[in-house]
N, C-alpha and C. Protein backbone atom coordinates (compact mmCIF):
# COMPACT_ATOMS: atom_id res chain seq x y z
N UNK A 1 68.91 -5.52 -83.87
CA UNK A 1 68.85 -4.10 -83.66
C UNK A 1 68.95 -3.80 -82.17
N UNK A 2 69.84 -2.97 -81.64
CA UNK A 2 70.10 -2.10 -80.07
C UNK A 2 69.51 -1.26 -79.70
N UNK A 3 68.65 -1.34 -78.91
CA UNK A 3 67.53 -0.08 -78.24
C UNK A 3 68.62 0.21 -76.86
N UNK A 4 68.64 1.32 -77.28
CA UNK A 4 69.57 2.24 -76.51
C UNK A 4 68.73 3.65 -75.94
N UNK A 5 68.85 3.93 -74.64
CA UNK A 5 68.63 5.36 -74.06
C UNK A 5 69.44 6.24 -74.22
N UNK A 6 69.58 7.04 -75.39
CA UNK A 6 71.16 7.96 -75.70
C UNK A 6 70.78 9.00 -75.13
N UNK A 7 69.80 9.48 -74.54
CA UNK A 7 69.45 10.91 -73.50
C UNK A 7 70.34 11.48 -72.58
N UNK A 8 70.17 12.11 -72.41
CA UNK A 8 71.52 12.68 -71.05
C UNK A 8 70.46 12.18 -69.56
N UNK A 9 69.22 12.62 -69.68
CA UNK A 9 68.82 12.41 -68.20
C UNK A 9 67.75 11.10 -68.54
N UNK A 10 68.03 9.84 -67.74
CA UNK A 10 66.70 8.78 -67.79
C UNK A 10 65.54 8.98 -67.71
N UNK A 11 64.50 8.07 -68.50
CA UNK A 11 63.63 8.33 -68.57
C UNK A 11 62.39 7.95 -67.31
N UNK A 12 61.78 9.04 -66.70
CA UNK A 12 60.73 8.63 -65.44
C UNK A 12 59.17 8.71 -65.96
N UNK A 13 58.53 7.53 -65.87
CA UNK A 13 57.00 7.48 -65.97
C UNK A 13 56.38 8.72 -65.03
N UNK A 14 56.46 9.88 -65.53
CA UNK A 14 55.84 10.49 -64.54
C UNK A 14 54.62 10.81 -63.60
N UNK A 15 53.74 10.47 -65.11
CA UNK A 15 52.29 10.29 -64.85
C UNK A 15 51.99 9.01 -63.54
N UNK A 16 52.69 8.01 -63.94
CA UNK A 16 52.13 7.23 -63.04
C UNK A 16 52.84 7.45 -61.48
N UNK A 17 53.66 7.99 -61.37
CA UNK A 17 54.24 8.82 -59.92
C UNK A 17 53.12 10.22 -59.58
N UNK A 18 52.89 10.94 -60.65
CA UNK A 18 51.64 11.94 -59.94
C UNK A 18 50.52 10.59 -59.85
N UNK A 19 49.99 9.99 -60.07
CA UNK A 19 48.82 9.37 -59.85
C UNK A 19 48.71 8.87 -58.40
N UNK A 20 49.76 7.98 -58.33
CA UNK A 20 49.87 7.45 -57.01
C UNK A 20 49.98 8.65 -56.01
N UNK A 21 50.86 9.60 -56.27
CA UNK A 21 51.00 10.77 -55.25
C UNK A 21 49.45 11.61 -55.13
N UNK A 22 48.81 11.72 -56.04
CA UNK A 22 47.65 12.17 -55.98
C UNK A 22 46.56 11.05 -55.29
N UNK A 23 46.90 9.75 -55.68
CA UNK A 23 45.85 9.06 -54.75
C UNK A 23 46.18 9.41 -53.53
N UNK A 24 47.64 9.10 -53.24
CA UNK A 24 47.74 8.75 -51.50
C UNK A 24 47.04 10.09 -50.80
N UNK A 25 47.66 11.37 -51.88
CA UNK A 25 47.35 12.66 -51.10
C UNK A 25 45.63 13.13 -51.22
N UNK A 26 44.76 12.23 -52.04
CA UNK A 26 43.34 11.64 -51.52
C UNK A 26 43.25 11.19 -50.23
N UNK A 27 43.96 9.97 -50.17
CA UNK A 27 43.16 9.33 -49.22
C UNK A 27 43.69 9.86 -48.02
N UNK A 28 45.24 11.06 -47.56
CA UNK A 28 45.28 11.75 -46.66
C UNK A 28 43.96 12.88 -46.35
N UNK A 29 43.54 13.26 -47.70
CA UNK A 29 42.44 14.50 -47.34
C UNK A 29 40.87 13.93 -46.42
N UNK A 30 40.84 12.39 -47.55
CA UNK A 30 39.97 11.59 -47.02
C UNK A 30 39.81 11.69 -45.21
N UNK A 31 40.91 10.88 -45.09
CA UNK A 31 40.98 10.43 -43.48
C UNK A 31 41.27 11.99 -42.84
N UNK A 32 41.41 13.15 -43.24
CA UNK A 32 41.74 14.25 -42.12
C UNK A 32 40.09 14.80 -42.35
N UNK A 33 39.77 14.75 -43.17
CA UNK A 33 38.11 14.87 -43.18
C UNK A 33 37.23 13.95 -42.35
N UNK A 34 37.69 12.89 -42.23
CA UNK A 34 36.86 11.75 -41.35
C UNK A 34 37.12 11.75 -40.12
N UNK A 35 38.36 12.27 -39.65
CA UNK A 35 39.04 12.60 -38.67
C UNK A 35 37.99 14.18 -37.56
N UNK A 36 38.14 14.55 -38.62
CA UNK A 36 37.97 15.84 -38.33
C UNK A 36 36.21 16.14 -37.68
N UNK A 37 35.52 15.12 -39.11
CA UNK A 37 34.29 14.91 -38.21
C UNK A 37 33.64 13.92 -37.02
N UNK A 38 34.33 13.09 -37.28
CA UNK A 38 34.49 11.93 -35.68
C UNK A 38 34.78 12.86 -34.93
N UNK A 39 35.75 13.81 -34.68
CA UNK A 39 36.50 14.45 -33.29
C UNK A 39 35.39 15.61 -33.03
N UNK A 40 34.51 15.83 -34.48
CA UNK A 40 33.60 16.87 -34.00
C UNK A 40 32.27 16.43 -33.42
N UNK A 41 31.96 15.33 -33.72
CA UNK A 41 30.89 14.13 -33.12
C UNK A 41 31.01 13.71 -31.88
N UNK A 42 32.46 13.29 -32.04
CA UNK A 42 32.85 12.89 -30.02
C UNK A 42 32.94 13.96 -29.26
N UNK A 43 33.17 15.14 -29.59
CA UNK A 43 33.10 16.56 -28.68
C UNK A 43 31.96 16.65 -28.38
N UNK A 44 30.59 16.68 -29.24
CA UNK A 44 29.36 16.93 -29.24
C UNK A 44 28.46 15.81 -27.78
N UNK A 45 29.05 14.85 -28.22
CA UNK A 45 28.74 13.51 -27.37
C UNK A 45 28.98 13.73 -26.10
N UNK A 46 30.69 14.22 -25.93
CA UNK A 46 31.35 14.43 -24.28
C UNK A 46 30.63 15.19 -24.06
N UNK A 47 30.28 16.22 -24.56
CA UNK A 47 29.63 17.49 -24.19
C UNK A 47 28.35 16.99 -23.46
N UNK A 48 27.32 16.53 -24.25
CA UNK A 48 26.03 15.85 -23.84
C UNK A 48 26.06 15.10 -22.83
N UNK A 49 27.31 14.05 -22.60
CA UNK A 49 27.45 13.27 -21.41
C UNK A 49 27.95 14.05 -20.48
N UNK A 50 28.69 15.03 -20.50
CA UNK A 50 29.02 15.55 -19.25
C UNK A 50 27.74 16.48 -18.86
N UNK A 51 26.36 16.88 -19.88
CA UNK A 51 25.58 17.69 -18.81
C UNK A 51 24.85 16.37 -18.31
N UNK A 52 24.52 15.16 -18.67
CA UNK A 52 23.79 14.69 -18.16
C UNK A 52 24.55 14.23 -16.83
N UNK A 53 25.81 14.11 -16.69
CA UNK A 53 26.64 13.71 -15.68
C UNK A 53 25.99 14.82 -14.42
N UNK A 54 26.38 15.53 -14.83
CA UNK A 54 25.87 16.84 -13.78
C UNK A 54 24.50 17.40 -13.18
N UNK A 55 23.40 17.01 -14.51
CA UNK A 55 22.19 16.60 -14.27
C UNK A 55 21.99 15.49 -13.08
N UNK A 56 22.85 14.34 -13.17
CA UNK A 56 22.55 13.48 -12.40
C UNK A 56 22.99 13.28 -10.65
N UNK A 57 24.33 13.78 -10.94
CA UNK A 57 24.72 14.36 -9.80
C UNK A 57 23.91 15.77 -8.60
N UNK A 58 23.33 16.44 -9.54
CA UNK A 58 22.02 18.02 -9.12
C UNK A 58 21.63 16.63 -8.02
N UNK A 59 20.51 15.83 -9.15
CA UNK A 59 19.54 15.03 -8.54
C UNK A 59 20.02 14.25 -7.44
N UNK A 60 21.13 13.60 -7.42
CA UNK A 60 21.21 12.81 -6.01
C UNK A 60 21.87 13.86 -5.38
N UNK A 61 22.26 14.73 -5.15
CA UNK A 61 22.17 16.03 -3.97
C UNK A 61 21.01 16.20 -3.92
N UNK A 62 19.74 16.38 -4.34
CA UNK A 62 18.92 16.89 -4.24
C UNK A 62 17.95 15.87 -3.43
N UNK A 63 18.01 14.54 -3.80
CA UNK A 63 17.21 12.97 -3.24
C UNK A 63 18.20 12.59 -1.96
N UNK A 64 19.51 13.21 -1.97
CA UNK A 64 20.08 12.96 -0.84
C UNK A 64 19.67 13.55 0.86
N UNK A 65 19.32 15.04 0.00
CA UNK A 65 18.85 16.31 0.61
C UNK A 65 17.68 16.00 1.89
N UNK A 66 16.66 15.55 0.52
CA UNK A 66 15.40 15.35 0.50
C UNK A 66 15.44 13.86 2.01
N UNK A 67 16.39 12.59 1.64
CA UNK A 67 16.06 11.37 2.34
C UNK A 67 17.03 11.75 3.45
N UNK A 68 17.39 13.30 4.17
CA UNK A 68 18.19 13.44 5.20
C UNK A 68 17.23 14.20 5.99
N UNK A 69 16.37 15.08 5.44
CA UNK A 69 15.42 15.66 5.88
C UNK A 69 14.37 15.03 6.57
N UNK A 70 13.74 13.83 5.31
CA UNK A 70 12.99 12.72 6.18
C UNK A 70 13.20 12.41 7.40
N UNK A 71 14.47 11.19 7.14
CA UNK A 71 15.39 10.87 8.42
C UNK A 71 14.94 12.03 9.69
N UNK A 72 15.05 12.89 9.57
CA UNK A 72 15.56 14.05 10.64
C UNK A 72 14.15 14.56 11.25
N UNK A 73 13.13 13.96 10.17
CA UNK A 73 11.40 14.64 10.27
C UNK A 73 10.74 13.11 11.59
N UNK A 74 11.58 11.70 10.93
CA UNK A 74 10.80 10.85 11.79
C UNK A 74 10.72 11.26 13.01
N UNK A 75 10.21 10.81 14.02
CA UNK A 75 10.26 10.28 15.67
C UNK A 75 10.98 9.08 15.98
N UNK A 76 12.15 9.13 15.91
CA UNK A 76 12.50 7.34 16.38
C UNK A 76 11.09 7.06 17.77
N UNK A 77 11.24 7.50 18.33
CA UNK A 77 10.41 7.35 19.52
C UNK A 77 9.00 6.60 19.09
N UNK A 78 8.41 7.19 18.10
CA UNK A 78 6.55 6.50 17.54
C UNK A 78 7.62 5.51 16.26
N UNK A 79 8.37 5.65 16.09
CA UNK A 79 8.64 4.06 15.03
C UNK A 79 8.70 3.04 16.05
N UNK A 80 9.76 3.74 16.94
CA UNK A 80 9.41 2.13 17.62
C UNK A 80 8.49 1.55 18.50
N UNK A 81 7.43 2.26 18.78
CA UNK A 81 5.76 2.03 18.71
C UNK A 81 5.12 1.34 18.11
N UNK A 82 5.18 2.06 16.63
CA UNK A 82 4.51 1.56 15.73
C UNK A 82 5.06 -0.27 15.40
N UNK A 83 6.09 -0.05 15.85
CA UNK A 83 6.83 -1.25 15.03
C UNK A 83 6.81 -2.44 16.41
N UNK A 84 6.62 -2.03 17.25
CA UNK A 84 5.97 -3.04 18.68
C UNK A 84 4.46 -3.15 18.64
N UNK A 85 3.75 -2.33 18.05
CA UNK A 85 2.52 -2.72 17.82
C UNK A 85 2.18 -3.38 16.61
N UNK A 86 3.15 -3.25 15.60
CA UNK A 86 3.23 -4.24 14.52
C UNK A 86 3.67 -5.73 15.05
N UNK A 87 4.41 -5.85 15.73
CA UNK A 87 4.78 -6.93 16.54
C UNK A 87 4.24 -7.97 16.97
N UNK A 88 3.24 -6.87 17.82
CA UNK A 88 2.33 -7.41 18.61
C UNK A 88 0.96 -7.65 17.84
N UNK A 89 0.42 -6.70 17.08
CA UNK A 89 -0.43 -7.39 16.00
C UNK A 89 -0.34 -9.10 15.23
N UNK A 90 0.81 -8.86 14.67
CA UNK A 90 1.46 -10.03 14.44
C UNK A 90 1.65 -11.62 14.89
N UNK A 91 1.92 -11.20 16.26
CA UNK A 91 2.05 -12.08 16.91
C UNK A 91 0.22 -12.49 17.66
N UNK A 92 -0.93 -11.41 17.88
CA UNK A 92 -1.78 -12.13 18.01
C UNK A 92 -2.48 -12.22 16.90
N UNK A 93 -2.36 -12.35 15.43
CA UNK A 93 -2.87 -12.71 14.24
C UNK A 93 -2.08 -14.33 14.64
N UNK A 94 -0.72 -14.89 14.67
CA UNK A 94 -0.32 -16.04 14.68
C UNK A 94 -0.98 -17.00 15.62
N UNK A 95 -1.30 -16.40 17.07
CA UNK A 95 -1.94 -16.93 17.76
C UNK A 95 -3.59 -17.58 17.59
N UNK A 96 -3.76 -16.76 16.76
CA UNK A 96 -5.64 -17.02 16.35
C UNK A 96 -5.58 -18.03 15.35
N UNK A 97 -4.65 -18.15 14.31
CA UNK A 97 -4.36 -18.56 13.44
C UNK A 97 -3.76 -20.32 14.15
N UNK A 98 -3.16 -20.47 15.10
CA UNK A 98 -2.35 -21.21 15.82
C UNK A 98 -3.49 -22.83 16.19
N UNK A 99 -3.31 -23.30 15.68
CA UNK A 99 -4.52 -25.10 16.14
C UNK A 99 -3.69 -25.79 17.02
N UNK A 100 -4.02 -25.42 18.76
CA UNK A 100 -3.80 -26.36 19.43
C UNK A 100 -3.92 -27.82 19.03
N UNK A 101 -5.36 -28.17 18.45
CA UNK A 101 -5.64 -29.79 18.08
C UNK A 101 -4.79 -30.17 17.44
N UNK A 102 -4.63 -29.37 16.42
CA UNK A 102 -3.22 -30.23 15.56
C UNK A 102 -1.82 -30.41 16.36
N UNK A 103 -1.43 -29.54 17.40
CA UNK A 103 0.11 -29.70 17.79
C UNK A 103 -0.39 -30.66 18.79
N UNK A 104 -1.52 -30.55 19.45
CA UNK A 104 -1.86 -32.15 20.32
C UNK A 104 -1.59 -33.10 19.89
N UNK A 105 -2.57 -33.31 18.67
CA UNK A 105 -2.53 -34.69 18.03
C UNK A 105 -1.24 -35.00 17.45
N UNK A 106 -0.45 -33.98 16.58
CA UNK A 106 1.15 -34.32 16.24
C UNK A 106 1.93 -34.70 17.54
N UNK A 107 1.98 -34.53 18.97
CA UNK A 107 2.35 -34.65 20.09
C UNK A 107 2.63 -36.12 20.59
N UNK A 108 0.66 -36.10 20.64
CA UNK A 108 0.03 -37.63 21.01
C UNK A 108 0.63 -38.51 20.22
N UNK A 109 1.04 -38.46 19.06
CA UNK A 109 1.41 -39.62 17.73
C UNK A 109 2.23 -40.34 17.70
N UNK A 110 3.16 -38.96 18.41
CA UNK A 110 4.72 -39.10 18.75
C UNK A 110 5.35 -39.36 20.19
N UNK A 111 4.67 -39.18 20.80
CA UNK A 111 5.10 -39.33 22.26
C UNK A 111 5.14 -40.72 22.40
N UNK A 112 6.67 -41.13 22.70
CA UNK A 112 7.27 -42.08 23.29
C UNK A 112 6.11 -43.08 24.63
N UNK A 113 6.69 -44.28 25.39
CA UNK A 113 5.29 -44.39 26.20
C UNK A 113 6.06 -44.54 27.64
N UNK A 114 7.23 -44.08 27.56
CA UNK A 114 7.89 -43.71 28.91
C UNK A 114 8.34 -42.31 29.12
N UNK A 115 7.59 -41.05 28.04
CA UNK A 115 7.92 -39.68 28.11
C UNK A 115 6.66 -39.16 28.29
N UNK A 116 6.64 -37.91 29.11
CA UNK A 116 5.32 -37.00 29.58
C UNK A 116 5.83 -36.02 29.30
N UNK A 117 4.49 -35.20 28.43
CA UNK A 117 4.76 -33.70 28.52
C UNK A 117 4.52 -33.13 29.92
N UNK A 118 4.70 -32.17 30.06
CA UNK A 118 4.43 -31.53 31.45
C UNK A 118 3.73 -29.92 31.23
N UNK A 119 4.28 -29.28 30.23
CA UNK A 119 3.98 -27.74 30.06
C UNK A 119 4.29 -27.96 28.31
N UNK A 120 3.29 -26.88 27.66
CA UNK A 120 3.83 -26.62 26.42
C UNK A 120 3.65 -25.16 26.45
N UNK A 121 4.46 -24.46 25.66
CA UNK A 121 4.40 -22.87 25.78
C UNK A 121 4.69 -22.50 23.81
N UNK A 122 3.92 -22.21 23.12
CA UNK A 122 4.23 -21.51 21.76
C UNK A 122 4.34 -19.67 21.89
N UNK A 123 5.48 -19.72 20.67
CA UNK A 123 5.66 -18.10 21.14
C UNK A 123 5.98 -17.79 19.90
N UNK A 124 5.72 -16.16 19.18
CA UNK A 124 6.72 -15.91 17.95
C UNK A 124 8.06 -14.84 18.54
N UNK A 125 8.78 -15.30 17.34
CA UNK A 125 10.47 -14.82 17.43
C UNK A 125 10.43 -13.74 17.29
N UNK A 126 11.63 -12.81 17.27
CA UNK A 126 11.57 -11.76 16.25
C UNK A 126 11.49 -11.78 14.70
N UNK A 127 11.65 -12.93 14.28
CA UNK A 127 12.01 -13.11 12.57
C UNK A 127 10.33 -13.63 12.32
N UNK A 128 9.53 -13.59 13.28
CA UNK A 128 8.04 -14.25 12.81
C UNK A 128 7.72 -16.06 12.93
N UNK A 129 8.79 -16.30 13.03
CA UNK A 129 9.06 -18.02 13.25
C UNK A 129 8.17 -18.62 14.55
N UNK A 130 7.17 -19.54 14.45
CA UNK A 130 6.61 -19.88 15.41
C UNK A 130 7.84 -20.94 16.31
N UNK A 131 7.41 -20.63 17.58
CA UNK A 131 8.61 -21.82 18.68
C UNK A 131 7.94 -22.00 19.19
N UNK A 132 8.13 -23.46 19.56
CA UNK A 132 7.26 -24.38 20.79
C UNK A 132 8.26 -24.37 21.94
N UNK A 133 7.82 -24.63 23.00
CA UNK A 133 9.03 -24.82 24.10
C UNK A 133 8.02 -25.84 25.28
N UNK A 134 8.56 -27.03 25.35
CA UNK A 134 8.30 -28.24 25.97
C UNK A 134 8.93 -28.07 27.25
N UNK A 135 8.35 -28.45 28.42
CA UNK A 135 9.20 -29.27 29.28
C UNK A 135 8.25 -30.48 29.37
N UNK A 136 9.60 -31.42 29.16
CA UNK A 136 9.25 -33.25 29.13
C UNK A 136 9.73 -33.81 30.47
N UNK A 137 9.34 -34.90 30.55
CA UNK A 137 9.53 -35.92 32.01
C UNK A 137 10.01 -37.25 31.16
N UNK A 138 11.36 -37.98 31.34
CA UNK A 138 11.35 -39.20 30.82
C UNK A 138 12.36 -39.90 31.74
N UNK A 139 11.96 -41.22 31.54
CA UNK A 139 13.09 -42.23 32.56
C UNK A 139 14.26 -42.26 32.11
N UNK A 140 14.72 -41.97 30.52
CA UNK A 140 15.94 -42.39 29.92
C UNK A 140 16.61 -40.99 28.89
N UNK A 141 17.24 -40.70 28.76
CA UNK A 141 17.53 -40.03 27.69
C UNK A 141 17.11 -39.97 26.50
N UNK A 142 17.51 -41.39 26.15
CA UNK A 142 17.28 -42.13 25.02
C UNK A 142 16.07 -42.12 24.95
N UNK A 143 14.81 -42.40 25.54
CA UNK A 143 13.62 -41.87 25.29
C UNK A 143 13.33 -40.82 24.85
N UNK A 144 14.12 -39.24 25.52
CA UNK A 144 13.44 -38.30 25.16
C UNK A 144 14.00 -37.77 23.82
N UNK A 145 15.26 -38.69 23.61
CA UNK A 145 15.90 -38.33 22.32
C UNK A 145 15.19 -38.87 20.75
N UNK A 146 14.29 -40.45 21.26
CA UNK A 146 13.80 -40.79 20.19
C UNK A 146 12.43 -39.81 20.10
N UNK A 147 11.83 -39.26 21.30
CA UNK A 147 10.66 -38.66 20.93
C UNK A 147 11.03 -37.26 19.89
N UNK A 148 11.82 -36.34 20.42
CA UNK A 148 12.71 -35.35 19.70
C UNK A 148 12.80 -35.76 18.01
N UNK A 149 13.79 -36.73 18.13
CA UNK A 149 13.56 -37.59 16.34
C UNK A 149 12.19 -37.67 16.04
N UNK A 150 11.48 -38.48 16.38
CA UNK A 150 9.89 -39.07 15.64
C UNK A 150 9.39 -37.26 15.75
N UNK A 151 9.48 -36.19 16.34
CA UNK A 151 9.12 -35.14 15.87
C UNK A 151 9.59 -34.49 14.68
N UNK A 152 10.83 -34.38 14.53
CA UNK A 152 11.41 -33.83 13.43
C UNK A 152 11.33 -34.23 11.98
N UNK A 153 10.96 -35.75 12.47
CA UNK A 153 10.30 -36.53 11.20
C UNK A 153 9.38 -36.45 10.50
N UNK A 154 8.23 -35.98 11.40
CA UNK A 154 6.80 -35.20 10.67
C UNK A 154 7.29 -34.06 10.00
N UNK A 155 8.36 -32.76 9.89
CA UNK A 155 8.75 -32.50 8.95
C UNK A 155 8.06 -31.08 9.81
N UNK A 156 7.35 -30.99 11.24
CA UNK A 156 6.57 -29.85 11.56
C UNK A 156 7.51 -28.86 12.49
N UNK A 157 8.21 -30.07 12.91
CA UNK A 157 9.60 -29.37 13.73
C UNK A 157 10.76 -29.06 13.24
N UNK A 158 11.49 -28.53 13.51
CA UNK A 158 12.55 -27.66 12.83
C UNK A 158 13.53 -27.18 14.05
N UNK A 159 14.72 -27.99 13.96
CA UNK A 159 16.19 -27.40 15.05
C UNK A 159 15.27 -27.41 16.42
N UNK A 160 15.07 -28.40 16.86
CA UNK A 160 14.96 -29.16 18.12
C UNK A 160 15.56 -29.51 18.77
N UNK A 161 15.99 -28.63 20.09
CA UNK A 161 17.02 -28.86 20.70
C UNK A 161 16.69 -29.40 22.55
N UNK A 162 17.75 -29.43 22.95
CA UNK A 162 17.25 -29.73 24.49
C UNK A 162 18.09 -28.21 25.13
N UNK A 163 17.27 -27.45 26.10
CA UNK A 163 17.96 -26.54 26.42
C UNK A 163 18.56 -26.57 27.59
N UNK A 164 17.86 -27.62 28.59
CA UNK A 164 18.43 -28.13 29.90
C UNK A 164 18.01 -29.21 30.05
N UNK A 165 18.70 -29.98 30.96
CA UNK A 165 18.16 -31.27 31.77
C UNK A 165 18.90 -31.60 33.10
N UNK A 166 17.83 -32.01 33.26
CA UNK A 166 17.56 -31.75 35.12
C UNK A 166 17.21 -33.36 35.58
N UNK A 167 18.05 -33.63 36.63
CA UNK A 167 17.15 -35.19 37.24
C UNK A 167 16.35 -34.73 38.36
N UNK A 168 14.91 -34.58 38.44
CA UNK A 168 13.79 -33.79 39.40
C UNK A 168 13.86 -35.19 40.92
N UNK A 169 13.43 -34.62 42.16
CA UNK A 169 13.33 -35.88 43.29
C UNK A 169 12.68 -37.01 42.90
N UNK A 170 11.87 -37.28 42.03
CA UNK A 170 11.51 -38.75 41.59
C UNK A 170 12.22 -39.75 40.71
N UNK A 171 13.61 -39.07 40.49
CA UNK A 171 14.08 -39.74 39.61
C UNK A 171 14.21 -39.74 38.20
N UNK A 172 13.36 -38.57 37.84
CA UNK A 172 13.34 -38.91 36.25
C UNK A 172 13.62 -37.48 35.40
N UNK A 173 14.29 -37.41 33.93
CA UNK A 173 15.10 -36.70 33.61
C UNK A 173 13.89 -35.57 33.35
N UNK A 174 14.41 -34.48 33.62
CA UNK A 174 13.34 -32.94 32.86
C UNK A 174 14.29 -32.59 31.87
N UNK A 175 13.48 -32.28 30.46
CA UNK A 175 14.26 -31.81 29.80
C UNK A 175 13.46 -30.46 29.29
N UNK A 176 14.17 -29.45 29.15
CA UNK A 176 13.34 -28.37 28.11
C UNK A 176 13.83 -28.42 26.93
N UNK A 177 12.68 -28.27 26.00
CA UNK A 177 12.99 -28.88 24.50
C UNK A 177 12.47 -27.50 24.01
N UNK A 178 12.75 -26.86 22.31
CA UNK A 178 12.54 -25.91 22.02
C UNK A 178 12.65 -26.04 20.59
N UNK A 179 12.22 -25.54 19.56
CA UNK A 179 12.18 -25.35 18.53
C UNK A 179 11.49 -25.45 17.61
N UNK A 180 11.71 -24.72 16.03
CA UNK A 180 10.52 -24.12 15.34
C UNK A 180 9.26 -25.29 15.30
N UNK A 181 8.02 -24.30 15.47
CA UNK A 181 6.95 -25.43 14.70
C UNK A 181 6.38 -24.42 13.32
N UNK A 182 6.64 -25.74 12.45
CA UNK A 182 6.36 -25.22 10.99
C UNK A 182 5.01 -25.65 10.37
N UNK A 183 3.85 -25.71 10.67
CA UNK A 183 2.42 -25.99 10.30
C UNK A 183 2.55 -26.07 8.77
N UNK A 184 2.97 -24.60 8.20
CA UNK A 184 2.62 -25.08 6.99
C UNK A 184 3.68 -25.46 5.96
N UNK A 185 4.65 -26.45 6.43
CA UNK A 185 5.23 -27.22 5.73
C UNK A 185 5.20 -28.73 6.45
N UNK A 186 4.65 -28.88 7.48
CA UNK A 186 4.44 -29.99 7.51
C UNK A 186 3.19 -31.12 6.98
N UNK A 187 3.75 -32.53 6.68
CA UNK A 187 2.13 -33.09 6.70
C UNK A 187 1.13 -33.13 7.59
N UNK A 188 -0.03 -33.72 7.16
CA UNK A 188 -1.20 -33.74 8.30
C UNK A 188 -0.50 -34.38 9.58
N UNK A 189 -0.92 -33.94 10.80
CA UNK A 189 -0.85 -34.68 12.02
C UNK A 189 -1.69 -36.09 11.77
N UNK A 190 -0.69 -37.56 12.04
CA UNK A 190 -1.33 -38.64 12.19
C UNK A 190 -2.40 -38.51 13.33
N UNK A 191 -3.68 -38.88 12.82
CA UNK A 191 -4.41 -39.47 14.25
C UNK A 191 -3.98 -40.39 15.23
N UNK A 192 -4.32 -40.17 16.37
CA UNK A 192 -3.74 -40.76 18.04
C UNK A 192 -4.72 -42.42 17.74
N UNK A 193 -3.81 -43.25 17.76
CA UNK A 193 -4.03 -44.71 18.03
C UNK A 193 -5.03 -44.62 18.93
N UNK A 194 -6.04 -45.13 18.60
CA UNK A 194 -7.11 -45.21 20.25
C UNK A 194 -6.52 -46.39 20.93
N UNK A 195 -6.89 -46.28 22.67
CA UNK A 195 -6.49 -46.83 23.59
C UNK A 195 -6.78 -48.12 23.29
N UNK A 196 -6.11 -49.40 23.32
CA UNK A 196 -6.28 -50.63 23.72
C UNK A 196 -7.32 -50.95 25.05
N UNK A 197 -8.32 -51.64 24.30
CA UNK A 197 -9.13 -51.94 26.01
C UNK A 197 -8.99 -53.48 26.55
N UNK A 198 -8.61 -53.68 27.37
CA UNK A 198 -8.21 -54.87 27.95
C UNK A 198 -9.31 -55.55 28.33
């Protein structure tokens, strides 16, 4: 038997062409609805961020205002008073604080037996850093260079340098020596060998 379409016009599933056309034209209504409220959410948002933008901007005109006024209220003149008498506070708190005995005895420990101190002078920096400043007497260089080492070795000295050297009328080298003394990172000062008695 021949199954034949003898119709004049072919036959179209129509239903299932509105279905699909009705889904898609869902899920267009869908997304212009989702659309529509995202774009009304992100307006709401810009909106909020731009007052706080402007809020924030008021305020640093206003803290800018305020820390130009300060500025303009100090005295340079009594800061830098205050800040030389901070200085100077400072520096005689370090001094009280400061144990000759110990930079003796770290001295004595170390001192070479053909090098003499001659003068010692401690001072603070501007950065607060305590400095020693030596002038030494030695016959050789090499002496005053190993004493320099065996200091830096106790760990109390710090960038020890020679700042001059001089050969004085007796013959023997002057050197000025300089640099940090660090108390509290160094170890204890060894005790001084007592004298050999013959």
């Amino acid at each position: 038997m021949l199954r034949m379409n003898l119709s004049t016009r072919p036959f179209y599933n129509e239903r299932a062409a509105q279905f699909v056309l009705g889904a898609v034209a869902l899920l267009i209504a869908a997304l212009t609805v989702f659309n529509v409220v995202q774009y009304r959410s992100l307006s709401v948002r810009y909106t909020q961020l731009l007052g706080h933008v402007e809020d924030a901007e008021r305020r640093a005109t206003t803290l800018r205002g305020d820390a130009e006024r300060a500025r303009q209220n100090v005295d340079r003149a009594q800061l830098l008073t205050v800040a030389a008498a901070a200085r100077e506070a400072n520096g005689l708190i370090d001094q009280r604080a400061f144990s000759w005995t110990e930079l003796l005895n770290r001295l004595e420990a170390t001192l070479p037996a053909d090098v003499r101190i001659q003068s010692i002078r401690p001072s603070t920096d501007r950065d607060g850093n305590m400095t020693v400043t030596m002038l030494v007497l030695g016959r050789r260089a090499e002496d005053i260079e190993q004493f320099v080492e065996q200091l830096e070795t106790t760990g109390a000295f710090r960038h020890l340098y020679s700042r001059t050297e001089t050969t004085n009328p007796e013959g023997l080298l002057e050197a000025t020596l300089e640099g940090w003394y660090l108390v509290e990172t160094a170890v204890p000062a060894p005790k001084p060998k007592p004298a050999r008695e013959d």
